[in-house]
N, C-alpha and C. Protein backbone atom coordinates (compact mmCIF):
# COMPACT_ATOMS: atom_id res chain seq x y z
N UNK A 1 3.82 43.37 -181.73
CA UNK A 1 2.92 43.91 -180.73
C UNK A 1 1.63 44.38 -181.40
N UNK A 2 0.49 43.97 -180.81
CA UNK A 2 -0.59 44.16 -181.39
C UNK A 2 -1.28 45.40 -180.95
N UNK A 3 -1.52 46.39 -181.95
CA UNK A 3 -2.61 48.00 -181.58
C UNK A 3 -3.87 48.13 -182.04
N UNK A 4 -4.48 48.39 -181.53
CA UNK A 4 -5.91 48.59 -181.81
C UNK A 4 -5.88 50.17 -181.68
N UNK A 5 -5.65 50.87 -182.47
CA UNK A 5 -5.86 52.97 -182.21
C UNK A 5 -7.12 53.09 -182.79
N UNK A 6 -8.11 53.91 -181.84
CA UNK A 6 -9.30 54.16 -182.22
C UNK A 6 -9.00 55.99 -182.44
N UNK A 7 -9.74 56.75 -182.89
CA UNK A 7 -9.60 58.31 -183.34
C UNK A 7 -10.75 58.47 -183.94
N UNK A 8 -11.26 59.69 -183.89
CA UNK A 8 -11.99 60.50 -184.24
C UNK A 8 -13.14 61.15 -183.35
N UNK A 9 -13.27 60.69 -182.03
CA UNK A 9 -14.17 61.26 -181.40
C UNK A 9 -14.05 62.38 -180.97
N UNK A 10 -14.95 63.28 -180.17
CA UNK A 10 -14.97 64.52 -179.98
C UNK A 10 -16.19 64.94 -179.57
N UNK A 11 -16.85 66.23 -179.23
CA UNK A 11 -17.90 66.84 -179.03
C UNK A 11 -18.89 67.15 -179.78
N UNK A 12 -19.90 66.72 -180.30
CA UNK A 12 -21.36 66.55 -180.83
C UNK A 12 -22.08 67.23 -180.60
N UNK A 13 -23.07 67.94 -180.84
CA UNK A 13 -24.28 68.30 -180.96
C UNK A 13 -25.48 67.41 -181.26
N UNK A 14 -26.22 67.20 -180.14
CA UNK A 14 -27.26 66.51 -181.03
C UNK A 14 -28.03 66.40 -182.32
N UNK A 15 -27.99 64.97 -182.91
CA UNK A 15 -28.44 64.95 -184.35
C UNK A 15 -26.88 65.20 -185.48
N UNK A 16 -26.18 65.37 -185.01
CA UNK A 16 -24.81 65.88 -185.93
C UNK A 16 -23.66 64.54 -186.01
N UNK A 17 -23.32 64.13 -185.93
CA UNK A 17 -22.61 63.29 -186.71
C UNK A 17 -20.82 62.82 -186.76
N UNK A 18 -20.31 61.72 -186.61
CA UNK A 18 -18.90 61.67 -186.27
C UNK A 18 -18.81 60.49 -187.15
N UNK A 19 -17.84 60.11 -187.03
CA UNK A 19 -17.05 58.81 -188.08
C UNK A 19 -15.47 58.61 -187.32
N UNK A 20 -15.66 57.36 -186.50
CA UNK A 20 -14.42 57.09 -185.43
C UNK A 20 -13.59 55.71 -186.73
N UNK A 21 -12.62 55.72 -186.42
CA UNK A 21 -11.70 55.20 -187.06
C UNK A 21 -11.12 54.14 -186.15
N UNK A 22 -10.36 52.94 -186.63
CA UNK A 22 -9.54 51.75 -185.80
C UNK A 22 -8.57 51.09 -186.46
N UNK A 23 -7.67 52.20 -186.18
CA UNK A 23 -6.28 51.53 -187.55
C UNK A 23 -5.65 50.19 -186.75
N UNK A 24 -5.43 49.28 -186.82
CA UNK A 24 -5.09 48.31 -186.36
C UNK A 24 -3.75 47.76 -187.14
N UNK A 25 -2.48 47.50 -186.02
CA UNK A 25 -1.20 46.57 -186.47
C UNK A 25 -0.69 45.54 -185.49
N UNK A 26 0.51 45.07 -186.12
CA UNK A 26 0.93 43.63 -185.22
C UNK A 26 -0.09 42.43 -185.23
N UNK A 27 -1.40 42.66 -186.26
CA UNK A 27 -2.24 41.41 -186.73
C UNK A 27 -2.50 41.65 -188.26
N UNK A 28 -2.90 40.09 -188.42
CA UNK A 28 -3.23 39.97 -189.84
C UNK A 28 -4.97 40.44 -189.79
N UNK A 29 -5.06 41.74 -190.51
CA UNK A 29 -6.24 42.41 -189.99
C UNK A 29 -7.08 41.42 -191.03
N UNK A 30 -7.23 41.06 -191.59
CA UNK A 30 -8.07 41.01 -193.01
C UNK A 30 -8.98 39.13 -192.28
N UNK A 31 -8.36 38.73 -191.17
CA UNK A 31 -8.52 37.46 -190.88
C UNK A 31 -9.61 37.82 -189.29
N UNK A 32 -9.31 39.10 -189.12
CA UNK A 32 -10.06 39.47 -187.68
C UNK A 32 -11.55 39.64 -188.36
N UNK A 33 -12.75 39.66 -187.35
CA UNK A 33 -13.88 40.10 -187.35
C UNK A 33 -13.26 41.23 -186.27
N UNK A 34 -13.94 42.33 -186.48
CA UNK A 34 -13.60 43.29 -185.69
C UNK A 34 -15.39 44.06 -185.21
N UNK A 35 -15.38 45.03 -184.22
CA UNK A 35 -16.32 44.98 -183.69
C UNK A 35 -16.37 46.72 -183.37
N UNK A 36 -17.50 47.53 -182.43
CA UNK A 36 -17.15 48.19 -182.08
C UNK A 36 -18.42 48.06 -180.59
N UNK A 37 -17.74 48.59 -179.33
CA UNK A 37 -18.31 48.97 -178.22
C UNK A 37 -17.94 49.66 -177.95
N UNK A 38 -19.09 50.18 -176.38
CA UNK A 38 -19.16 51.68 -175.89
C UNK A 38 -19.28 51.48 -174.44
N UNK A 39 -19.02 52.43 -173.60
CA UNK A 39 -19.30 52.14 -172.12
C UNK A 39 -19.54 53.67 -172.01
N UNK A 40 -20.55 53.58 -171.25
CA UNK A 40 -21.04 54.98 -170.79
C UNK A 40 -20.72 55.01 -169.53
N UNK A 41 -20.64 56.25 -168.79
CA UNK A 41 -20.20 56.43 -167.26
C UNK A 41 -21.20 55.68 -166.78
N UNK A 42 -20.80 54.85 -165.50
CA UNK A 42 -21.81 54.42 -164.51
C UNK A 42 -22.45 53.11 -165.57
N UNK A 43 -21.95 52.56 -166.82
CA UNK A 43 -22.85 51.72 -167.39
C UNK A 43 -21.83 50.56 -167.45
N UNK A 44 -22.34 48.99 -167.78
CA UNK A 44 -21.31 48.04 -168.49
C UNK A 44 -21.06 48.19 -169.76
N UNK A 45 -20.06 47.58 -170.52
CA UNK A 45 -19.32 47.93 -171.79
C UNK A 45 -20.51 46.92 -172.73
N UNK A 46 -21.37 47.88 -173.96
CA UNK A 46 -22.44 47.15 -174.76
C UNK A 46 -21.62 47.08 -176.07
N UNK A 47 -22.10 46.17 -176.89
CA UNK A 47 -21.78 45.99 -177.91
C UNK A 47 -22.56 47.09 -178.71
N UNK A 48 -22.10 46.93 -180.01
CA UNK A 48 -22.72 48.45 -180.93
C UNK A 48 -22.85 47.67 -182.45
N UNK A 49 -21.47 47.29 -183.25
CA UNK A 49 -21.63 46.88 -184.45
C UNK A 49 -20.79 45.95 -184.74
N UNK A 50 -20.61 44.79 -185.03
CA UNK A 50 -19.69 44.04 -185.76
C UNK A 50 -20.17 43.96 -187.36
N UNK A 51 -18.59 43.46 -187.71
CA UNK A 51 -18.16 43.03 -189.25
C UNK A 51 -17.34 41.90 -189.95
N UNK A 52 -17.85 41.45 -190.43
CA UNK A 52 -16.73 40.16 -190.54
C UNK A 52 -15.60 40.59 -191.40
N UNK A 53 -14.72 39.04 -191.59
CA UNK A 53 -14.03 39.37 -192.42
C UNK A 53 -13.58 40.07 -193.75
N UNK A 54 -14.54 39.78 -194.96
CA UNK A 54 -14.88 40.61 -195.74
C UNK A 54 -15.53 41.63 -196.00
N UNK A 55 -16.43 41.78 -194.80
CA UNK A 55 -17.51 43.04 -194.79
C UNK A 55 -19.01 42.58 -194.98
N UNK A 56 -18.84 41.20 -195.55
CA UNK A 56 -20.24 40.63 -196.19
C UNK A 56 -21.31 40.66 -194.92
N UNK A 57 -20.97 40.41 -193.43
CA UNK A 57 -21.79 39.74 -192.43
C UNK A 57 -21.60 41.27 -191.83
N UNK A 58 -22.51 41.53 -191.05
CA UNK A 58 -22.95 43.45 -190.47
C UNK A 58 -23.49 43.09 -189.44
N UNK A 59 -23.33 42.88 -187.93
CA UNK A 59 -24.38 43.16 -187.10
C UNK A 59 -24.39 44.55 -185.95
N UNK A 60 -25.78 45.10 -186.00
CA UNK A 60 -26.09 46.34 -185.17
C UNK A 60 -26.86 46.12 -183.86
N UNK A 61 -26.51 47.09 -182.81
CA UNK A 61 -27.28 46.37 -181.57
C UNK A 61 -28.89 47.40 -181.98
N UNK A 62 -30.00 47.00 -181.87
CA UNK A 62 -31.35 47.83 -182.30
C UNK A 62 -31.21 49.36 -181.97
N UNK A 63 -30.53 49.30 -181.25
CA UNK A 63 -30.60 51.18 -180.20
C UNK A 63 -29.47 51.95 -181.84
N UNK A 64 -28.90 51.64 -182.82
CA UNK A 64 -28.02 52.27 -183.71
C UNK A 64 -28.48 52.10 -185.07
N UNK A 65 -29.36 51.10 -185.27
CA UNK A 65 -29.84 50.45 -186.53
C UNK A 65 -30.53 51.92 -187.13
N UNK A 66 -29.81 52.09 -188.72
CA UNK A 66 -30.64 53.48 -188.97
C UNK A 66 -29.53 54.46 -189.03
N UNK A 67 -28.89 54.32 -188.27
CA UNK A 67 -27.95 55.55 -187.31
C UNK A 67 -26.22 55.76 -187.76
N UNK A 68 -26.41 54.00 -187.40
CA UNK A 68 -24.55 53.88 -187.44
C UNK A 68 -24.75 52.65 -188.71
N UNK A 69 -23.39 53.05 -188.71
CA UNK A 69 -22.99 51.91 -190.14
C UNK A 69 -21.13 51.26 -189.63
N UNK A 70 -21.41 50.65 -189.67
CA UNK A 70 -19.84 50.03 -189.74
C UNK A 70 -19.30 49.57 -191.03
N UNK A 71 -17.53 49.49 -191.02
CA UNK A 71 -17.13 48.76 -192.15
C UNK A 71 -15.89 48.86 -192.15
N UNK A 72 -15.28 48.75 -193.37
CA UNK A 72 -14.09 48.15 -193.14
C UNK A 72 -13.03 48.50 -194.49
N UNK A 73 -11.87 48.82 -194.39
CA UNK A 73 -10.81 48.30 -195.09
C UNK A 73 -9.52 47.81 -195.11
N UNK A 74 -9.85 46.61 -195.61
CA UNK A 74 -8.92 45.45 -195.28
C UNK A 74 -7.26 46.00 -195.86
N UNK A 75 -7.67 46.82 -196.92
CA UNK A 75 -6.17 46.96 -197.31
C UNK A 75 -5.36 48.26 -196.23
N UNK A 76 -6.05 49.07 -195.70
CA UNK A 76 -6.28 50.42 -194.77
C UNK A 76 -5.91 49.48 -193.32
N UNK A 77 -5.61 48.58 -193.43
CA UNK A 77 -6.46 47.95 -191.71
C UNK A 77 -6.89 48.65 -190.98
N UNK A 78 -8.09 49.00 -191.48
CA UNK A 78 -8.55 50.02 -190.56
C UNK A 78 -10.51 49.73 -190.48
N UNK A 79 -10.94 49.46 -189.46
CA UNK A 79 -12.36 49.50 -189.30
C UNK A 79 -13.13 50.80 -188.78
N UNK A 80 -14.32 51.14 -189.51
CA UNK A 80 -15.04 52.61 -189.27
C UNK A 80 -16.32 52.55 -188.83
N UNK A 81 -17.05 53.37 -187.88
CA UNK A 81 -18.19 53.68 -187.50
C UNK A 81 -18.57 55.05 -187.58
N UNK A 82 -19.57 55.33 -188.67
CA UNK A 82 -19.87 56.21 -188.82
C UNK A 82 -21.02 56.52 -188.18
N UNK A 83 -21.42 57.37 -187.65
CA UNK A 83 -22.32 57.57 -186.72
C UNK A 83 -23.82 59.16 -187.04
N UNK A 84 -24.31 58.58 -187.23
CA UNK A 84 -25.07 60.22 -187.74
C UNK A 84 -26.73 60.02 -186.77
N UNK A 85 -26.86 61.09 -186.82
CA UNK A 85 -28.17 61.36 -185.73
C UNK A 85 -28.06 61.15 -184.60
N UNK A 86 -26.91 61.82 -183.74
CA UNK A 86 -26.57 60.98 -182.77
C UNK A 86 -27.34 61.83 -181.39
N UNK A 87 -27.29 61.42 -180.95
CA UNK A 87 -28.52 61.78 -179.08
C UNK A 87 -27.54 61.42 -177.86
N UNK A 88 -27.79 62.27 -176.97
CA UNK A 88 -27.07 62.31 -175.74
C UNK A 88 -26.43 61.32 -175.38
N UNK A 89 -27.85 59.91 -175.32
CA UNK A 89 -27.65 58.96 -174.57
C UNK A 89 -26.31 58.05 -175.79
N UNK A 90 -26.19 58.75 -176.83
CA UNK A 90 -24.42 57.95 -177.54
C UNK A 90 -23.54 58.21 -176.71
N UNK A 91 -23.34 59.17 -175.90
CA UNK A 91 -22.25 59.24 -175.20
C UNK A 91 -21.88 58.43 -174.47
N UNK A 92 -20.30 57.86 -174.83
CA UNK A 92 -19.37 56.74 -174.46
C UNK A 92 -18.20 56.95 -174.61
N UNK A 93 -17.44 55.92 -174.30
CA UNK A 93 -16.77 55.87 -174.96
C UNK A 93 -16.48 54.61 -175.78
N UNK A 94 -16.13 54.48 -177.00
CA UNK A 94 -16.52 53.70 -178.01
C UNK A 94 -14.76 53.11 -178.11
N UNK A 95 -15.06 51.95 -178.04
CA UNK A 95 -13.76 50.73 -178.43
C UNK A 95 -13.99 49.72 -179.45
N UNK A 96 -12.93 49.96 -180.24
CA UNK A 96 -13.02 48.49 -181.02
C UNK A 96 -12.38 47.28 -180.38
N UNK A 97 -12.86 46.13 -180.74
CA UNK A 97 -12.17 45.09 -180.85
C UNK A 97 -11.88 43.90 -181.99
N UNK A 98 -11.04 43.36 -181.97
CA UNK A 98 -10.49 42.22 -182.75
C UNK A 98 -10.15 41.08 -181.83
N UNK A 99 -11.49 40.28 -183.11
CA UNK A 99 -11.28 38.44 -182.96
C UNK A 99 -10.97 38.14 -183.86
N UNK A 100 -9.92 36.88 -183.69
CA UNK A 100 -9.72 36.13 -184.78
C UNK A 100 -10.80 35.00 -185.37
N UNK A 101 -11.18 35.49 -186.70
CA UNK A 101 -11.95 34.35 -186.93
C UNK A 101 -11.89 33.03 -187.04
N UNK A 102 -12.88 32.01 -186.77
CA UNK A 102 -13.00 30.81 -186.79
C UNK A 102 -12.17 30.28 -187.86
N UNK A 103 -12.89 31.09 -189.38
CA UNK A 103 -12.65 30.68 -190.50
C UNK A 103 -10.77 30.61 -190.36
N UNK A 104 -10.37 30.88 -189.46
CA UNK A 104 -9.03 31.41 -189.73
C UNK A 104 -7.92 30.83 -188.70
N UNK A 105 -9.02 29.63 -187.80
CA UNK A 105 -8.44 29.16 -186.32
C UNK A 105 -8.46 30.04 -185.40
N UNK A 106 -9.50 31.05 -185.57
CA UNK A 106 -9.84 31.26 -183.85
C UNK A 106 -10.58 30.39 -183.06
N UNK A 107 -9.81 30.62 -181.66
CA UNK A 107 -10.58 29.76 -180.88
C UNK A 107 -11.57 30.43 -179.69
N UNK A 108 -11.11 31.76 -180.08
CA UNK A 108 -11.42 32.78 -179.33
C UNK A 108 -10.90 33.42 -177.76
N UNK A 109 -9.47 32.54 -178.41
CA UNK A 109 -8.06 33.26 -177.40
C UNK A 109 -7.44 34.43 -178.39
N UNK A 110 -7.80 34.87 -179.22
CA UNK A 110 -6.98 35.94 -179.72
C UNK A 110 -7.91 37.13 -179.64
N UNK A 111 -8.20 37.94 -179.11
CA UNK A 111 -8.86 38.81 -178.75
C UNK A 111 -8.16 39.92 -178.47
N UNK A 112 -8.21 41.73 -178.96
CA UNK A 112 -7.38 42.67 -179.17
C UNK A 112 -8.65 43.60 -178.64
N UNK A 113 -8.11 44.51 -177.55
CA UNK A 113 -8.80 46.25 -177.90
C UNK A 113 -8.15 47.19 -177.88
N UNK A 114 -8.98 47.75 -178.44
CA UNK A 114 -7.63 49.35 -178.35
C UNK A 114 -8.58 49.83 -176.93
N UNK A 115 -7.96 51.73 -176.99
CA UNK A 115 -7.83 52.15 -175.49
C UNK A 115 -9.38 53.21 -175.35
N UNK A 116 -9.74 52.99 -176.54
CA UNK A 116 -11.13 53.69 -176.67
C UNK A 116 -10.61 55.17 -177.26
N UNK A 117 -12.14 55.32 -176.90
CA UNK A 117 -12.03 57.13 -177.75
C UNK A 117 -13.41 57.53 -177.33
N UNK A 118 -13.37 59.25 -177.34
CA UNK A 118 -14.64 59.91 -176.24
C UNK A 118 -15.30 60.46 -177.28
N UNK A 119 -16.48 60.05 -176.67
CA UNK A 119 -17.78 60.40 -177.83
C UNK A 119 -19.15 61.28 -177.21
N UNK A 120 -18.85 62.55 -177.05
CA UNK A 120 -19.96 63.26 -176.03
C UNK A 120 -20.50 63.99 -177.18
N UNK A 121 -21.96 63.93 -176.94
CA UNK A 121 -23.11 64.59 -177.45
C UNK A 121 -23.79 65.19 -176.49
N UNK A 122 -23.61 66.35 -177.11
CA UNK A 122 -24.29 67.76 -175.81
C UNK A 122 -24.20 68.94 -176.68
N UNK A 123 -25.49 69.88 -176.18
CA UNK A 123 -25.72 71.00 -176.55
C UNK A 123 -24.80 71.76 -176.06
């Protein structure tokens, strides 16, 4: 059975800083690109950061560039977003997901999320 557990969110202060976690089992993590999104109340679910397999390939959506960092350890299966300077409008809630990579025979039927995690920034 495949888990995606996301952890670490919580209540913020603007400008202050979190680091959410995505321990992942029941996959061969090290073969996933894994990702992270957010859905804000009243919004659709945006993308935020992906990572590839090794860590080598990084992409940020412009609104985090600066801000957040993603990454990864393959031996941990666990993928991280660290988040610093963060502003109201971060508030989401933030999900990872897992694809299987190409490199690895995805076809992009193997697709995993976990159940999210709450990320409020407020004075």
């Amino acid at each position: 059975q495949v888990q995606l557990v996301e952890s670490g969110g919580g209540l913020v202060q603007p400008g202050g800083s979190l680091k959410l976690s995505c321990a992942a089992s029941g996959i061969t993590f090290s073969s996933y690109t894994m990702s992270w999104y957010r859905q804000a109340p009243g919004k659709e679910r945006e993308f935020v950061a992906d990572i590839d397999t090794t860590g080598s390939y990084i992409n940020y959506r412009g609104f985090v560039k600066g801000r957040f960092t993603i990454s990864r350890d393959n031996a941990a299966r666990t993928v991280y977003l660290q988040m610093n300077s963060l502003k109201p409008e971060d508030t989401a809630i933030y999900y990872c997901k897992a694809v299987l990579s190409a490199i690895f025979g995805g076809k992009g039927d193997n697709i995993y999320w976990g159940q999210g995690t709450q990320v409020t920034v407020s004075s």
